[in-house]
N, C-alpha and C. Protein backbone atom coordinates (compact mmCIF):
# COMPACT_ATOMS: atom_id res chain seq x y z
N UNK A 1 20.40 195.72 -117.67
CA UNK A 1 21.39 195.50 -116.64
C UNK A 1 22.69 195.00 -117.28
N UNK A 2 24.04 195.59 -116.80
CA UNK A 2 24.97 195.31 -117.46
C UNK A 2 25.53 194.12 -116.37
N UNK A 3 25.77 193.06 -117.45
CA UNK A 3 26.82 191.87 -116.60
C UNK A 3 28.24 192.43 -116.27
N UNK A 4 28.87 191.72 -115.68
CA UNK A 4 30.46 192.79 -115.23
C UNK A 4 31.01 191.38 -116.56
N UNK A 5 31.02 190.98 -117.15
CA UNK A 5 31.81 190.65 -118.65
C UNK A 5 31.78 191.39 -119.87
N UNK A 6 30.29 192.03 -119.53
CA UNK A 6 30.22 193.52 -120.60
C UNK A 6 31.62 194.42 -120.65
N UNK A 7 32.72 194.64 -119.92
CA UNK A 7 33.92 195.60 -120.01
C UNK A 7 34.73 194.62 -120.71
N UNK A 8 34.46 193.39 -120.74
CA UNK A 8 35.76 192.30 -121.40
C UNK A 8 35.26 191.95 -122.65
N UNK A 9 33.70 192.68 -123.24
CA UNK A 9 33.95 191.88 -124.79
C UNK A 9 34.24 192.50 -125.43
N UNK A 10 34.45 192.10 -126.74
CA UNK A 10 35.01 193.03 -127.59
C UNK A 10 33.86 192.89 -128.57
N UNK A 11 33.20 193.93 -129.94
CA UNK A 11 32.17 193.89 -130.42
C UNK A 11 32.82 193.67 -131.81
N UNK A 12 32.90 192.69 -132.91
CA UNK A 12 33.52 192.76 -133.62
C UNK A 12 32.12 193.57 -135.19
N UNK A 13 33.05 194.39 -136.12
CA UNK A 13 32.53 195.21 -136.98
C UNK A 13 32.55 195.02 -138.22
N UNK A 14 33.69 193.92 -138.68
CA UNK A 14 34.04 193.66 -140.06
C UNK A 14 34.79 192.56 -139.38
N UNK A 15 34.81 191.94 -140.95
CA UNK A 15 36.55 191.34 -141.27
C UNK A 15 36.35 190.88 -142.61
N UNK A 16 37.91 190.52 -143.25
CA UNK A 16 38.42 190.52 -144.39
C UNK A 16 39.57 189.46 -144.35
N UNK A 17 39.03 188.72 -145.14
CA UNK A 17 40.03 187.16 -145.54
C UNK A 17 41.24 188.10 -146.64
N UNK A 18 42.11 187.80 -145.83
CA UNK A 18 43.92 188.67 -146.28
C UNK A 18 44.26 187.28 -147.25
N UNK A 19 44.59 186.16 -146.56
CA UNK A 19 45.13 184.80 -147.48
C UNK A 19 44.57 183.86 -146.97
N UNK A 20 44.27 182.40 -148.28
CA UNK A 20 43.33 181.85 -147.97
C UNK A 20 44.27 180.65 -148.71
N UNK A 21 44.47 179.32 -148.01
CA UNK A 21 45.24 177.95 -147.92
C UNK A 21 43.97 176.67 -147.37
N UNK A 22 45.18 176.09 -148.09
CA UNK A 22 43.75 174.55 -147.88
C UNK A 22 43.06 174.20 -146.62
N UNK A 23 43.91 174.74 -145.88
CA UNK A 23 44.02 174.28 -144.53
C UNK A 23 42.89 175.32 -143.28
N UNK A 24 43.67 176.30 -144.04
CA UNK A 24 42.77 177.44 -143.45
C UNK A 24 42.94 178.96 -143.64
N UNK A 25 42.39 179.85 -143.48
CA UNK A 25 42.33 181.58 -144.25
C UNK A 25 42.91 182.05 -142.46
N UNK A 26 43.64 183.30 -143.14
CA UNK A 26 44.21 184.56 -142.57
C UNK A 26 43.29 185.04 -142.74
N UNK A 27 42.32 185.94 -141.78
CA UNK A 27 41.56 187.06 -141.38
C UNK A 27 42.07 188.06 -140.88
N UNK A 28 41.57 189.16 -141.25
CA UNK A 28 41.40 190.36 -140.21
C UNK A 28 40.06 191.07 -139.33
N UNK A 29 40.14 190.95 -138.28
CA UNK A 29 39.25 191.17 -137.65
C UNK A 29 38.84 192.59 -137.20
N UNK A 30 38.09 193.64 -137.44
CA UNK A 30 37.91 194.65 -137.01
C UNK A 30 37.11 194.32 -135.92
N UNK A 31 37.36 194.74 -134.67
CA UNK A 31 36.93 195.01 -133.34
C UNK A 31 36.64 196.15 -132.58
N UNK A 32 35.69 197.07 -131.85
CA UNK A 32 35.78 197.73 -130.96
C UNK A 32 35.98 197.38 -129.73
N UNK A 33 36.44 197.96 -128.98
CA UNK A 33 37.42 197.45 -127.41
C UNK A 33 36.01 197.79 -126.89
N UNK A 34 35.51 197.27 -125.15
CA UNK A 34 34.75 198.03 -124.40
C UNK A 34 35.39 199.51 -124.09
N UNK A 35 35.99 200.11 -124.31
CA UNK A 35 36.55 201.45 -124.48
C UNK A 35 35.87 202.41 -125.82
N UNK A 36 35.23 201.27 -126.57
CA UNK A 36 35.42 201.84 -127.66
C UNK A 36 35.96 202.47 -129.14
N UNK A 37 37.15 201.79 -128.60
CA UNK A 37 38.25 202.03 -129.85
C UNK A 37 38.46 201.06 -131.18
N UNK A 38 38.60 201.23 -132.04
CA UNK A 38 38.63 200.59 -133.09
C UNK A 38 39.68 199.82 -133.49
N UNK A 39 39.86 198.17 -133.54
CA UNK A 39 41.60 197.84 -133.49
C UNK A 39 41.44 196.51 -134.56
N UNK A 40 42.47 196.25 -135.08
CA UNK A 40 42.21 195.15 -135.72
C UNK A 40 42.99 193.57 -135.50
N UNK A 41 42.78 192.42 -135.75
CA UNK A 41 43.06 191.58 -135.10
C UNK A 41 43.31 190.16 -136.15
N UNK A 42 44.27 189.84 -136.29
CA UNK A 42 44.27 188.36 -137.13
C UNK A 42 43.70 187.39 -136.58
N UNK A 43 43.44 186.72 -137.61
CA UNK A 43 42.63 185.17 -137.01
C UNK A 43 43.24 184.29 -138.04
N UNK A 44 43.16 183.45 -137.68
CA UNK A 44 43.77 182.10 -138.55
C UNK A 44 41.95 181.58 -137.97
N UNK A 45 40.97 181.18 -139.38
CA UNK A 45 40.06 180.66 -139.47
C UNK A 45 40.57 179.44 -140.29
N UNK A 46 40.04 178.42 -139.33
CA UNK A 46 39.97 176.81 -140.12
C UNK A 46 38.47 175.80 -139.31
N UNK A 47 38.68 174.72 -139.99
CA UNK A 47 37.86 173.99 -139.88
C UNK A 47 38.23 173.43 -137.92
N UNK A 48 37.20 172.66 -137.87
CA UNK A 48 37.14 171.93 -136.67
C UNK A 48 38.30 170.52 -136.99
N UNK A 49 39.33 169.92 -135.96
CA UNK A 49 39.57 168.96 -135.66
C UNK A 49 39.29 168.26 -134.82
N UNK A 50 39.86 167.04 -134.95
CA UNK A 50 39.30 165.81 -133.96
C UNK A 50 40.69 164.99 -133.56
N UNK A 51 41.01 164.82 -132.71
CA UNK A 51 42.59 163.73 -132.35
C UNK A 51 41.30 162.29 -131.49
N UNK A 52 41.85 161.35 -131.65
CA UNK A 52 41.58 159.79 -131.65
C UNK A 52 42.42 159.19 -130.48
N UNK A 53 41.73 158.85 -129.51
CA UNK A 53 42.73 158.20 -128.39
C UNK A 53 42.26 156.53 -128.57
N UNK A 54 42.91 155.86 -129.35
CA UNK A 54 42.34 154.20 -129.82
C UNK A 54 43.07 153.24 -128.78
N UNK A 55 42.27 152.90 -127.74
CA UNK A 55 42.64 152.12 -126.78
C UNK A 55 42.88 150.20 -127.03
N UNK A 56 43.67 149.74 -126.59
CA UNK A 56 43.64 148.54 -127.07
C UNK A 56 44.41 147.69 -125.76
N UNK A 57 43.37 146.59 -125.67
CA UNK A 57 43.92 145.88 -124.21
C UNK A 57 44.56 144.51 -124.66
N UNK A 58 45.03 144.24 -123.76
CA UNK A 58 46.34 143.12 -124.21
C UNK A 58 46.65 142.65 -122.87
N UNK A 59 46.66 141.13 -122.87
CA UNK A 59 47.25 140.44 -121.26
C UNK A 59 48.77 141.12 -120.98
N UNK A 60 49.35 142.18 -121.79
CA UNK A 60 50.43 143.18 -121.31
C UNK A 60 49.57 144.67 -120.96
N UNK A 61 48.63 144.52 -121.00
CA UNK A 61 48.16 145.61 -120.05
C UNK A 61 47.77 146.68 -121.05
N UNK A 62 46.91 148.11 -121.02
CA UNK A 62 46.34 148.69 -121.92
C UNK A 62 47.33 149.58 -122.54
N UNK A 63 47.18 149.37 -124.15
CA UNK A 63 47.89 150.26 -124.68
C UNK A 63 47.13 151.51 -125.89
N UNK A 64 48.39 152.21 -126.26
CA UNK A 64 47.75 152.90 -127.37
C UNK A 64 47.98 152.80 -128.66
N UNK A 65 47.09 152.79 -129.62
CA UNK A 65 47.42 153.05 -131.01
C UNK A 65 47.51 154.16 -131.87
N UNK A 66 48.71 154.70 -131.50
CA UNK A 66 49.37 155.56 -132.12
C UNK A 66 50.40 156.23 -134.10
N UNK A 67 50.32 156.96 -133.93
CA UNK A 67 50.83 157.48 -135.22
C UNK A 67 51.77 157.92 -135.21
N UNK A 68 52.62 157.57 -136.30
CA UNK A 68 54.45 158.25 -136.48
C UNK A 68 54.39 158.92 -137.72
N UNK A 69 54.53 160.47 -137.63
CA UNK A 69 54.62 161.48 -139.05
C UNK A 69 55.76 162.55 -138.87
N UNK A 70 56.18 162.91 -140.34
CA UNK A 70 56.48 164.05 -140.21
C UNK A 70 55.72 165.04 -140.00
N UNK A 71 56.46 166.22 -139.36
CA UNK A 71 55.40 167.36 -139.02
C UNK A 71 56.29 168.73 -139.56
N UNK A 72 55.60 169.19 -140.75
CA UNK A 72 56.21 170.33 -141.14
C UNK A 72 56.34 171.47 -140.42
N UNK A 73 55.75 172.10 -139.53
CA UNK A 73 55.43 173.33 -138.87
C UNK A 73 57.02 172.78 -137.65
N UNK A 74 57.18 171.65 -137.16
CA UNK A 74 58.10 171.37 -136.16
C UNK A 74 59.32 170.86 -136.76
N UNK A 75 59.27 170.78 -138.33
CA UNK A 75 60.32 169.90 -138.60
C UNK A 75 60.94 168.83 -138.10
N UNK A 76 60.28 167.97 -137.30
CA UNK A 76 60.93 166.88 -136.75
C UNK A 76 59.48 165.65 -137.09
N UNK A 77 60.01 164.57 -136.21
CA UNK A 77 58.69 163.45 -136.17
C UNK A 77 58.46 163.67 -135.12
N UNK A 78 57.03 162.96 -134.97
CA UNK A 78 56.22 163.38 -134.18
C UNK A 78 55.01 162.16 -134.39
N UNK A 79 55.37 160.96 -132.79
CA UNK A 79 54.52 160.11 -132.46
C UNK A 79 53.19 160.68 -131.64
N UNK A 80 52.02 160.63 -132.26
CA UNK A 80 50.59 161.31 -131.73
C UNK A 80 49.66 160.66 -131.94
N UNK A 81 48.48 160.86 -131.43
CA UNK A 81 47.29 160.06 -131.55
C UNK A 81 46.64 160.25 -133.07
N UNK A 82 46.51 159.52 -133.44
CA UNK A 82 45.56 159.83 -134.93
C UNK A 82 44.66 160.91 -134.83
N UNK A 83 43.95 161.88 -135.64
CA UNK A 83 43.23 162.44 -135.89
C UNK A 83 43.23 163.12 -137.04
N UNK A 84 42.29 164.42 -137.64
CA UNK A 84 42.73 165.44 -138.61
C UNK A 84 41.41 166.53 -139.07
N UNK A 85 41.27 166.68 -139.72
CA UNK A 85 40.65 167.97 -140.07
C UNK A 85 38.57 167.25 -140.62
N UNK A 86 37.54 167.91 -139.83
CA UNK A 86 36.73 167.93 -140.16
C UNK A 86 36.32 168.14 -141.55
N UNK A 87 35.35 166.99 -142.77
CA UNK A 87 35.11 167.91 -143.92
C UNK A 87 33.81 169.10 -143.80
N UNK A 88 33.59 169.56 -144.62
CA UNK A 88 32.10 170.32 -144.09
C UNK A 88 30.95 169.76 -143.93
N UNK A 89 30.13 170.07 -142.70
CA UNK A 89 28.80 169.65 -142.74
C UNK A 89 29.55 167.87 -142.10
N UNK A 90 30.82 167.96 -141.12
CA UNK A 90 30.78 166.53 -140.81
C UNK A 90 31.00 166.50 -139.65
N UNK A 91 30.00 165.53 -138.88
CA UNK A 91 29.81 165.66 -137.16
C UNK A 91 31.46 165.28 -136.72
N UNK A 92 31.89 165.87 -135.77
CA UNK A 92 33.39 165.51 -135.43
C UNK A 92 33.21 164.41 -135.03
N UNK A 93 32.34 163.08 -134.54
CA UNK A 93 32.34 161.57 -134.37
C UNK A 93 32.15 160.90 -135.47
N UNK A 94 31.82 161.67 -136.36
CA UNK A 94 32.13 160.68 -137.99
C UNK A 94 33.79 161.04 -138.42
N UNK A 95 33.47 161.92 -138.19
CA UNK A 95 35.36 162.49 -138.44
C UNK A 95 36.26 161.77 -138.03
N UNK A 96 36.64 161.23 -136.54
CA UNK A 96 36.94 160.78 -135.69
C UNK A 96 37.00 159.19 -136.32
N UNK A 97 36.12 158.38 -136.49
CA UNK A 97 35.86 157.54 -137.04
C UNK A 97 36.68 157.23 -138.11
N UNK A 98 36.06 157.95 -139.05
CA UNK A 98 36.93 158.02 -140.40
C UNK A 98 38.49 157.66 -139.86
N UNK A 99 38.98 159.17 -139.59
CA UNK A 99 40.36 159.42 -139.02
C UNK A 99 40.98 158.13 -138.35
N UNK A 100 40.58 157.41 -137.95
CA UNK A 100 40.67 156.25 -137.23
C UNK A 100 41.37 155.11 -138.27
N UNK A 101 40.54 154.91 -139.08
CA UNK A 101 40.63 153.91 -139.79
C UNK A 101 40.95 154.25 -141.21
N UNK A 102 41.30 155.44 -141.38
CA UNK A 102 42.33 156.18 -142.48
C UNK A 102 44.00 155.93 -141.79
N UNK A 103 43.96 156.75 -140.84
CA UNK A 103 45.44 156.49 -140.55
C UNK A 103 46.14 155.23 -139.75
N UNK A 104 45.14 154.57 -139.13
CA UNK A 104 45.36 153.58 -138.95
C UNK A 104 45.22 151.93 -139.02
N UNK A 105 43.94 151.83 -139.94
CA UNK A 105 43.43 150.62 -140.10
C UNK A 105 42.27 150.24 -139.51
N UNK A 106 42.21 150.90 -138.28
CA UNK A 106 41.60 150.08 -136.78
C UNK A 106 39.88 150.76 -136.85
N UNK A 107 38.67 150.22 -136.67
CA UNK A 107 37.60 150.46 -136.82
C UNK A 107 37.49 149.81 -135.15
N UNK A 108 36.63 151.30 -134.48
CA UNK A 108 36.13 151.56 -132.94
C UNK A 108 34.75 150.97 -133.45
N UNK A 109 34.38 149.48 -132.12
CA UNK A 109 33.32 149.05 -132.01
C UNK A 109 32.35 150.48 -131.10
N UNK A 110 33.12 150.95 -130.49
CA UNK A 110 32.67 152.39 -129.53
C UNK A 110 33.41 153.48 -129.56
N UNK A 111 33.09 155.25 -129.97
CA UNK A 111 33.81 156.04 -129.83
C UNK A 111 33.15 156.97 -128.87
N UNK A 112 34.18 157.06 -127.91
CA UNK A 112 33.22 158.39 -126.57
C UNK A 112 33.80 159.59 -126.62
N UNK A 113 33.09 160.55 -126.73
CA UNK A 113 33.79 162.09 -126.64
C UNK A 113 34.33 162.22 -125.30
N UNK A 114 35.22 163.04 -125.29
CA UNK A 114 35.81 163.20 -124.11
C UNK A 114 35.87 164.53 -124.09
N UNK A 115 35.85 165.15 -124.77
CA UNK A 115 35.63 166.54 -124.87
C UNK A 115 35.99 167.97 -125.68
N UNK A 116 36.25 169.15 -125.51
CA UNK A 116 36.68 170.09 -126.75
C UNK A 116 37.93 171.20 -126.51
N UNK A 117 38.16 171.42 -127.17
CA UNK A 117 39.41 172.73 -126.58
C UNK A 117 39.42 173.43 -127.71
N UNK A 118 39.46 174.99 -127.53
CA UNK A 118 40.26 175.75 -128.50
C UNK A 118 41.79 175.34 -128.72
N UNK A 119 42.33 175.45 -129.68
CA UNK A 119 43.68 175.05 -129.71
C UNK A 119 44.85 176.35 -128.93
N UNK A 120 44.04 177.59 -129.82
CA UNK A 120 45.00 178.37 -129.30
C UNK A 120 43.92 179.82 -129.66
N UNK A 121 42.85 179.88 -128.62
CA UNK A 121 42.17 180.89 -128.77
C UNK A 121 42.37 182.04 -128.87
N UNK A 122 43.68 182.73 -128.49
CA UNK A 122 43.98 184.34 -129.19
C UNK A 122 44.28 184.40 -130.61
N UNK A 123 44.37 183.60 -131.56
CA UNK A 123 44.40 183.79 -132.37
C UNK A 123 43.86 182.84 -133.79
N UNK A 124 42.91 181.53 -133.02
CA UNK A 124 42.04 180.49 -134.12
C UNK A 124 41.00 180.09 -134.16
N UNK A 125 40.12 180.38 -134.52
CA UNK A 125 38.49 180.19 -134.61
C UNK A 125 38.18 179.00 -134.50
N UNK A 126 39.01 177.82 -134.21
CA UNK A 126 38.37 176.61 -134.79
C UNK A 126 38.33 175.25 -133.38
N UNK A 127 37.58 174.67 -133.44
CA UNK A 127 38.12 173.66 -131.81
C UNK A 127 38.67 172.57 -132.63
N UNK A 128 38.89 171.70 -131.16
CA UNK A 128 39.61 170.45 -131.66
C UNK A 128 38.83 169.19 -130.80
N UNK A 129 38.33 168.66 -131.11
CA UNK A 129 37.27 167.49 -130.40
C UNK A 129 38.14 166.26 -130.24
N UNK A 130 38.02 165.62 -128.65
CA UNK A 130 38.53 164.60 -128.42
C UNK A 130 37.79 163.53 -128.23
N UNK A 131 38.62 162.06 -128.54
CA UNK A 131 37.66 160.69 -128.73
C UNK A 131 38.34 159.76 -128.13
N UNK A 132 37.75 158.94 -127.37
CA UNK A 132 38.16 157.87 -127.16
C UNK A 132 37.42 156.83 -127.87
N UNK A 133 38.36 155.74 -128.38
CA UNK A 133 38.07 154.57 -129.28
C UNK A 133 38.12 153.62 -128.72
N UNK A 134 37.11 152.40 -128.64
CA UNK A 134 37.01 151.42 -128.00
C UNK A 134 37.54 150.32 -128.38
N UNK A 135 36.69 148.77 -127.90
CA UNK A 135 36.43 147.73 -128.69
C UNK A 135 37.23 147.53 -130.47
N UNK A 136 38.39 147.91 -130.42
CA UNK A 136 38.74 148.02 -132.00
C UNK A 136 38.99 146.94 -132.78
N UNK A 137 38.74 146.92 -133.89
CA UNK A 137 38.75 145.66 -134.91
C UNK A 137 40.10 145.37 -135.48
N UNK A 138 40.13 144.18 -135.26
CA UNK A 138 41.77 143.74 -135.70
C UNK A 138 41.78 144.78 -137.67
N UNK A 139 42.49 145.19 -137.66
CA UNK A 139 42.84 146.48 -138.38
C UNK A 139 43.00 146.07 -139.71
N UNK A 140 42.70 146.84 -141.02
CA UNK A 140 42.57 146.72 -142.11
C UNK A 140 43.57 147.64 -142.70
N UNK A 141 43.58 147.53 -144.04
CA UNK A 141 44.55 148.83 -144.56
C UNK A 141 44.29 150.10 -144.30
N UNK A 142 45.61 150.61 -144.23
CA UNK A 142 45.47 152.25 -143.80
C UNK A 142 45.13 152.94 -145.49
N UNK A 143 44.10 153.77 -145.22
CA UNK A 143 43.84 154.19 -146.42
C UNK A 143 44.05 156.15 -146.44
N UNK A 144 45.02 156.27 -146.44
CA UNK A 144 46.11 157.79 -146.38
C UNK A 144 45.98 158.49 -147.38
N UNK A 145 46.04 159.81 -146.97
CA UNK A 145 45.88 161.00 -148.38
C UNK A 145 47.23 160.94 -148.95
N UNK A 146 47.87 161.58 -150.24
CA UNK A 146 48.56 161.12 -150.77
C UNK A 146 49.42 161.89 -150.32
N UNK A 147 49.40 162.56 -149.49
CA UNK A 147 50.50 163.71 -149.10
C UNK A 147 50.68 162.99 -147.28
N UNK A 148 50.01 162.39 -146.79
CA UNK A 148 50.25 161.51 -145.74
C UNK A 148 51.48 159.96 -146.22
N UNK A 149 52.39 160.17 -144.70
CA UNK A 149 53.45 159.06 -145.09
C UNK A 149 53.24 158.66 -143.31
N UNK A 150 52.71 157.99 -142.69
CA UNK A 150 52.04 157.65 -141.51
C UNK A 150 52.21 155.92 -141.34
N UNK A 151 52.91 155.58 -139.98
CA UNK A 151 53.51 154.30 -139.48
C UNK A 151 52.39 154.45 -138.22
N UNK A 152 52.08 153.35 -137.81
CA UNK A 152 51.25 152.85 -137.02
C UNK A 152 52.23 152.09 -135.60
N UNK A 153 52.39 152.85 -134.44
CA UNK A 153 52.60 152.19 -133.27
C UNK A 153 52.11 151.63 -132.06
N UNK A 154 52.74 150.51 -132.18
CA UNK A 154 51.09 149.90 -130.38
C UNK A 154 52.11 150.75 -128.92
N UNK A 155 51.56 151.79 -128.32
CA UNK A 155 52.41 151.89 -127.71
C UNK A 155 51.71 151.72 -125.77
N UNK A 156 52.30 151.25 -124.63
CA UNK A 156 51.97 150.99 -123.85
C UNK A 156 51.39 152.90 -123.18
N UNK A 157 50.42 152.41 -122.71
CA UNK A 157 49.84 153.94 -122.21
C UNK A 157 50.97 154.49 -121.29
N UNK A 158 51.29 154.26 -120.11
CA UNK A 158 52.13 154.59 -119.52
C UNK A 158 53.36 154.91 -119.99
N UNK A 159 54.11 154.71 -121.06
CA UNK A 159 54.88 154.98 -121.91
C UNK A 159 55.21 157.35 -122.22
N UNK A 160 53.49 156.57 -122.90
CA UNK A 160 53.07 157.73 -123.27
C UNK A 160 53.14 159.08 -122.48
N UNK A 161 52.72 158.84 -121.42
CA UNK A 161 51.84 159.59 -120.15
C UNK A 161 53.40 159.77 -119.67
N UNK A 162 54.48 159.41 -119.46
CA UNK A 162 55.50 159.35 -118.79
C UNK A 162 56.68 160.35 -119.52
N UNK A 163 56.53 159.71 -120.94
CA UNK A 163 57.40 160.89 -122.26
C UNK A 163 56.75 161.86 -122.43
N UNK A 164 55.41 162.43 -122.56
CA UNK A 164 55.29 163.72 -122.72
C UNK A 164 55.86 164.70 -122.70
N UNK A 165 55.95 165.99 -123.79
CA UNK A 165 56.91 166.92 -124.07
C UNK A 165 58.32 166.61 -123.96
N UNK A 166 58.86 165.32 -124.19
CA UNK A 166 59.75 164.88 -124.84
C UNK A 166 59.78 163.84 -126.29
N UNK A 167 61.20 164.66 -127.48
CA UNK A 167 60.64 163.98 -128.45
C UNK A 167 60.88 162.25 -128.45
N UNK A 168 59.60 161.58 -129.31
CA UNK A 168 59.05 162.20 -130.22
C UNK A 168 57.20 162.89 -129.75
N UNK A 169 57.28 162.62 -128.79
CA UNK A 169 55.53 163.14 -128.11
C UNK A 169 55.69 164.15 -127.56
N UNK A 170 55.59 165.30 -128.40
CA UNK A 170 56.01 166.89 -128.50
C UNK A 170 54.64 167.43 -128.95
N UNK A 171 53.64 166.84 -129.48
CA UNK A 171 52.20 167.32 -130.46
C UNK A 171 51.46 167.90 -128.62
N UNK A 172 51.49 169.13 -128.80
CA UNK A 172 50.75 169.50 -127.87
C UNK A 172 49.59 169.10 -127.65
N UNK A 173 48.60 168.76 -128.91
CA UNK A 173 46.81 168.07 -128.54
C UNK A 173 47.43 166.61 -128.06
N UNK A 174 48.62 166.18 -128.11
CA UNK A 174 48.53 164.45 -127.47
C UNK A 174 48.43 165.02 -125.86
N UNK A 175 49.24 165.91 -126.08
CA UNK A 175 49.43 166.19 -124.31
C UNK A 175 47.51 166.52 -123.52
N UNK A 176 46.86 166.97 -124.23
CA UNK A 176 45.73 167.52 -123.72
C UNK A 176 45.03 166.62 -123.73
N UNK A 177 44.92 165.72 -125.33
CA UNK A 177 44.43 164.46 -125.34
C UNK A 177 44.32 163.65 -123.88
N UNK A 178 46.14 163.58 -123.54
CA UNK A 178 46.42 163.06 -122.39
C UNK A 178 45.54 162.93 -120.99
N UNK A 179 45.30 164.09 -120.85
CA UNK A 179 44.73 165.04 -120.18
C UNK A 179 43.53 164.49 -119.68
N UNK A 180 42.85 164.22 -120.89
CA UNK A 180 41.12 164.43 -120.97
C UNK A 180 41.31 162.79 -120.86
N UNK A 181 41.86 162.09 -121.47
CA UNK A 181 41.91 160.19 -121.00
C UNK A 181 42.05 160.09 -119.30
N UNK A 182 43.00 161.06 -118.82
CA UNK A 182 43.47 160.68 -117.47
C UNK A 182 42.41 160.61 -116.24
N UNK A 183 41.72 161.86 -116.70
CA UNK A 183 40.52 162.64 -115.97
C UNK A 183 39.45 161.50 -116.44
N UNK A 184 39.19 161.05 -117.40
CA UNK A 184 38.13 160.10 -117.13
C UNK A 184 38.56 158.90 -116.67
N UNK A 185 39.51 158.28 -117.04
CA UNK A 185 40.11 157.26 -116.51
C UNK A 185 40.31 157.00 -115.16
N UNK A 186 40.82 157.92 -113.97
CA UNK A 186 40.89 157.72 -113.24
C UNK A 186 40.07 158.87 -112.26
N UNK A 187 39.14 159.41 -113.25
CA UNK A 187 38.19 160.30 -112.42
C UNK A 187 38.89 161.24 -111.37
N UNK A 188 40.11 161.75 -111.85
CA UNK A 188 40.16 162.90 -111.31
C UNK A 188 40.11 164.15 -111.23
């Protein structure tokens, strides 16, 4: 019995890594259409990420602990939630973790998933896992890759939630991040 999503998949036949960067490989994807036709398709294959929503309460009311970087792809800065790139064979809540207390110091007595997204599924194999960070420990040194230059901001949530897609909180996963805090937060 054919499901009616049988006309929408596509059957893929090959592919071939074109260029391959630290970050992640250019593919080509050979596909047949449900038509049947033979077409080919780029992929940007990379690893899994994780972005860090590190909550921190204060008799000024709950805030966030946030990150200030340059961002090459936007050329500008860009204040966002901590996170970064899965290594292999590493659960995205150890990742998360890590990421935490690499870019920022701060070690989560509790980290809760909040959930997953493709970043940009027509064209990247890879998700991006979201966390919320709890209970955090008054903060230790940031311990940064050497190509990381990363400032640490306490910033009030509402702040956040209010500037979106204006700079410097332009990082589209803060916005989704956003998203997925709001919906549990206020369960809607």
């Amino acid at each position: 019995m054919q499901s009616m999503n049988d006309k929408l998949i596509w059957k893929e036949e090959g592919r071939k890594a074109i260029l391959t960067c630290p970050v992640f490989t250019v593919e080509e994807h050979y596909c047949r259409s449900p038509q049947g036709k033979l077409k080919t398709f780029s992929v940007l294959d990379a690893p899994d990420w994780v972005m860090v929503i590190p909550v921190l309460e204060s008799e000024q009311g709950r805030k966030f602990v946030m990150v200030k970087q340059w961002r090459h792809g936007a050329g500008e800065i860009s204040l966002e939630f901590p996170g970064g790139v899965s290594e292999k064979d590493e659960e995205p809540e150890i990742t998360a973790a890590r990421e935490l207390k690499e870019e920022t110091g701060y070690v989560a007595g509790r980290i809760e998933k909040l959930g997953a997204f493709n970043p940009n599924s027509a064209i990247m194999s890879n998700r991006v896992h979201f966390f919320l960070a709890l209970d955090l420990k008054e903060p230790v040194n940031q311990e940064l890759d050497p190509d990381e230059f990363v400032e640490v901001e306490i910033v009030p949530w509402q702040e956040v939630f209010h500037n979106l897609g204006k700079a410097p909180y332009t990082h589209a996963l803060t916005g989704t991040a956003m998203s997925l805090y709001l919906q549990k937060t206020f369960e809607i």
